[in-house]
Protein backbone atom coordinates (compact mmCIF):
# COMPACT_ATOMS: atom_id res chain seq x y z
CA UNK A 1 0.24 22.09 163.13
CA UNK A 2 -2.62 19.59 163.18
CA UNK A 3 -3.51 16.49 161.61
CA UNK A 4 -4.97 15.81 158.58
CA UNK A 5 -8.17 13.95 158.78
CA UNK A 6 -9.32 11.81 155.69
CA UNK A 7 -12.41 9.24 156.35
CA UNK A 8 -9.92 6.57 156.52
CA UNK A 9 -6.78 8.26 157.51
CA UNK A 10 -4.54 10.50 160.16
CA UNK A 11 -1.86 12.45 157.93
CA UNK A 12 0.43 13.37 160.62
CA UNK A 13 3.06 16.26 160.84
CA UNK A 14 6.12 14.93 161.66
CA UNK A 15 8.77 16.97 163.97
CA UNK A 16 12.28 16.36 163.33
CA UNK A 17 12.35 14.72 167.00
CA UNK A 18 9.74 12.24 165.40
CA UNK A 19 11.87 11.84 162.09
CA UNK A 20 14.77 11.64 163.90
CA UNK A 21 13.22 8.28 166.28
CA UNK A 22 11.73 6.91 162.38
CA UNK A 23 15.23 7.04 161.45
CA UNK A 24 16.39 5.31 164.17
CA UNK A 25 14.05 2.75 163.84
CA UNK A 26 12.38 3.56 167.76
CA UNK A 27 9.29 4.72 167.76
CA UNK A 28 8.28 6.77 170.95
CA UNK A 29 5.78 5.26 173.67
CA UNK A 30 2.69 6.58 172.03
CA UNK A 31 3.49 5.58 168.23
CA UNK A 32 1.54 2.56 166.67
CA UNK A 33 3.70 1.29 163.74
CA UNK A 34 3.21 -1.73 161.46
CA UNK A 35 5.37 -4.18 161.30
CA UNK A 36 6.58 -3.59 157.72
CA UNK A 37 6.79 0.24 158.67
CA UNK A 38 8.97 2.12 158.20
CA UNK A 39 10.20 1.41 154.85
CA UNK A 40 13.13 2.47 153.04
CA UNK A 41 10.94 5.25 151.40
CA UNK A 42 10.22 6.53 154.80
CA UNK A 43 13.61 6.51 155.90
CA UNK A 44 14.75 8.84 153.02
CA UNK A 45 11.28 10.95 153.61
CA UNK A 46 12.35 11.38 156.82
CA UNK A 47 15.99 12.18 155.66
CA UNK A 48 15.24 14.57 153.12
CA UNK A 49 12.62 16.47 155.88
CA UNK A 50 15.65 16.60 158.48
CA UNK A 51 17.76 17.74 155.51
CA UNK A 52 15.42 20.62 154.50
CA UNK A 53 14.96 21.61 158.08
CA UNK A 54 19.15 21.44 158.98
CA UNK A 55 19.09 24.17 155.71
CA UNK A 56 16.10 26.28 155.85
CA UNK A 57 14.48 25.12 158.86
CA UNK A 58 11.19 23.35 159.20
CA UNK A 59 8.98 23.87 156.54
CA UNK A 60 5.61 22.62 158.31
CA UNK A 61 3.22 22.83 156.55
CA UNK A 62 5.20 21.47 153.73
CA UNK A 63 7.40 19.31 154.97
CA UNK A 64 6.70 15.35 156.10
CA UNK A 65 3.84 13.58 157.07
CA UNK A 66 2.96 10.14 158.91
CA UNK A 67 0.35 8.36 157.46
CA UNK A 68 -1.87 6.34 159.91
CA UNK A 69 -4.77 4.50 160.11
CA UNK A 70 -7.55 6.42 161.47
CA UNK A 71 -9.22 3.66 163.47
CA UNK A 72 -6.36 2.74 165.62
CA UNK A 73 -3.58 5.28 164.52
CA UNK A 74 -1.42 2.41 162.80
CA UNK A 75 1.68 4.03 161.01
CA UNK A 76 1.63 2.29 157.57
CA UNK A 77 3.34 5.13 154.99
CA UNK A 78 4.83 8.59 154.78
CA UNK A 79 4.22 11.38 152.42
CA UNK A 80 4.89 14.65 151.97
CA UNK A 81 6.48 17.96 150.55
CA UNK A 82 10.22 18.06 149.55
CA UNK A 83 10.35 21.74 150.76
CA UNK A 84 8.75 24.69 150.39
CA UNK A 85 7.35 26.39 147.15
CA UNK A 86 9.59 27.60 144.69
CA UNK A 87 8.69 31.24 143.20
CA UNK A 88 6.27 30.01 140.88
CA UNK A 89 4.26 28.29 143.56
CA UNK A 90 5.37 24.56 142.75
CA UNK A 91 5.95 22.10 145.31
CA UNK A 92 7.12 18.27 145.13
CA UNK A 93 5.74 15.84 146.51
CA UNK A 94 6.58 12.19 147.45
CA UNK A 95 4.92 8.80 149.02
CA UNK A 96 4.68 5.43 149.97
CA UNK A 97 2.87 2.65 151.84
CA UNK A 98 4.25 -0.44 153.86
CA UNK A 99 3.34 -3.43 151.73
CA UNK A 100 0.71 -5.14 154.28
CA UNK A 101 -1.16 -1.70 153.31
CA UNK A 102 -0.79 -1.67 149.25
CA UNK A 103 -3.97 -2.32 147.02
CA UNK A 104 -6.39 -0.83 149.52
CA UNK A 105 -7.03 2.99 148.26
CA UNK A 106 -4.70 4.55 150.61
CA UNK A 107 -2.28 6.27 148.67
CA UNK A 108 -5.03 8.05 146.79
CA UNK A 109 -6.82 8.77 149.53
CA UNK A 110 -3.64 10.49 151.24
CA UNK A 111 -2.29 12.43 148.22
CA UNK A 112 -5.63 13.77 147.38
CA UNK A 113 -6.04 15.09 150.89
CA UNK A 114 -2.53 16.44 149.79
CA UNK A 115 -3.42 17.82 147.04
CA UNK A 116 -6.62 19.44 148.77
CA UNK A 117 -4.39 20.77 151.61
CA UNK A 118 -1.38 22.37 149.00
CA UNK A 119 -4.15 24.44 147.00
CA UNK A 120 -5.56 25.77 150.11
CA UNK A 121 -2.42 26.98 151.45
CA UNK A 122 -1.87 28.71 147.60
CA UNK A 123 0.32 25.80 146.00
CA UNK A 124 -0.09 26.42 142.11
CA UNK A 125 1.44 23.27 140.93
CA UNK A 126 2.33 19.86 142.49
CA UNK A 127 4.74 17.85 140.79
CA UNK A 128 5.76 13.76 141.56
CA UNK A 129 7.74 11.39 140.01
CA UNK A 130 7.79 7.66 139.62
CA UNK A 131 10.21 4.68 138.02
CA UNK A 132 8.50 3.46 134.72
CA UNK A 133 8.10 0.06 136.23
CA UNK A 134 5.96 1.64 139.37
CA UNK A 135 2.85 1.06 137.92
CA UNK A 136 0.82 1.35 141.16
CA UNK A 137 2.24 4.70 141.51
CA UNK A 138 1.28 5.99 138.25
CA UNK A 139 -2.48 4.98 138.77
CA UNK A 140 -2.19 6.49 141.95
CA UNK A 141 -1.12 10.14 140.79
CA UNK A 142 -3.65 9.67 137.80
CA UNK A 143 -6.51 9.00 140.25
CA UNK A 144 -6.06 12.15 141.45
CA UNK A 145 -5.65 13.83 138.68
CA UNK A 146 -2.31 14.62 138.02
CA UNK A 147 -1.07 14.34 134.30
CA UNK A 148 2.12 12.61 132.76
CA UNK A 149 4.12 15.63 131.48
CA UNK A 150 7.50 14.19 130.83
CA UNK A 151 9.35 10.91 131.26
CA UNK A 152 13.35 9.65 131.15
CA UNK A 153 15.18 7.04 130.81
CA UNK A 154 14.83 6.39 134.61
CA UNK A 155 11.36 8.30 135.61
CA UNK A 156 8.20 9.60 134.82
CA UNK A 157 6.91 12.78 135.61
CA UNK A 158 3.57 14.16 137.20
CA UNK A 159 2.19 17.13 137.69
CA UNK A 160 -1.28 19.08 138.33
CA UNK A 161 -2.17 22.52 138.33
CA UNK A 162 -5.20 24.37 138.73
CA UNK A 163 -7.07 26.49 136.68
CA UNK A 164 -6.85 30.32 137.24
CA UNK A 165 -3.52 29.77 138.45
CA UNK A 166 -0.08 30.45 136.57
CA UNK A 167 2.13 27.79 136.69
CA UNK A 168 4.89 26.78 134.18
CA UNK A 169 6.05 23.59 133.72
CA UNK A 170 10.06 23.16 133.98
CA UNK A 171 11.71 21.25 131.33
CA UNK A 172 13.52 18.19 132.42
CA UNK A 173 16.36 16.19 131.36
């Protein structure tokens, strides 16, 4: 599969031989990673991909991306699908930056390129989550115009659909 291509960013597919290496912390001779990268986020992102792939197999196109910086290919964040579609057409989705990369635009940037890519491909609904005390996050999904549609004690809950498209909401505890 290829590479996403925002004006700023490279959204990379990741193979499990490249999660497996983020995992371990050892990037391969070609890989450009800052030095706050990867984070723990990345770690599970890369965890939950190798998961989903050791169960179902790989789900490319929805499965885990790298993202880098597009001007010198700089690792600095993950994102990505939690699996495939369920049978209404809803996906999950999940990101995160290395600190030296927060407050710059690129975690909007990335999930609306996302976003772009999982109604292409026939993705009805995208849902995300975030801790009520992530307030970057929330802007973030906002930006791109995903809507609150439930919260927790622990979480609050995004999601965006399009129009023309059925989608249904699951109720969550």
């Amino acid at each position: 599969m290829d590479d996403l291509v925002t004006p700023r960013l490279i959204l990379h597919p990741l193979s499990p031989d490249e999660a497996q290496r983020l995992l371990a912390g050892e990037p391969d001779s070609d890989a450009r990673w800052a030095p706050d990268y990867p984070t723990a986020g990345d770690t599970a992102g890369a965890r939950r991909f190798l998961s989903v792939c050791a169960d179902t197999g790989n789900p490319q196109p929805f499965g885990a991306y790298e993202i880098r910086l597009r001007d010198h290919a700089q690792a600095i964040g993950g994102l990505g699908f939690h699996g495939p579609a369920d049978h209404h057409g809803s996906v999950t989705i999940g990101y995160g930056l290395s600190p030296s990369a927060h407050g710059k635009g690129y975690a909007s940037e990335a999930l609306r390129a996302l976003l772009t890519f999982a109604r292409a491909h026939g993705i009805t609904c995208v849902k995300g989550d975030t801790d009520h005390d992530n307030i970057a996050s929330q802007h973030v999904m906002t930006a791109v115009g995903m809507q609150l549609v439930a919260e927790d004690e622990r979480l609050r809950y995004y999601e965006i659909t399009w129009p023309g498209r059925a989608a249904t909401s699951e109720a969550r505890s």
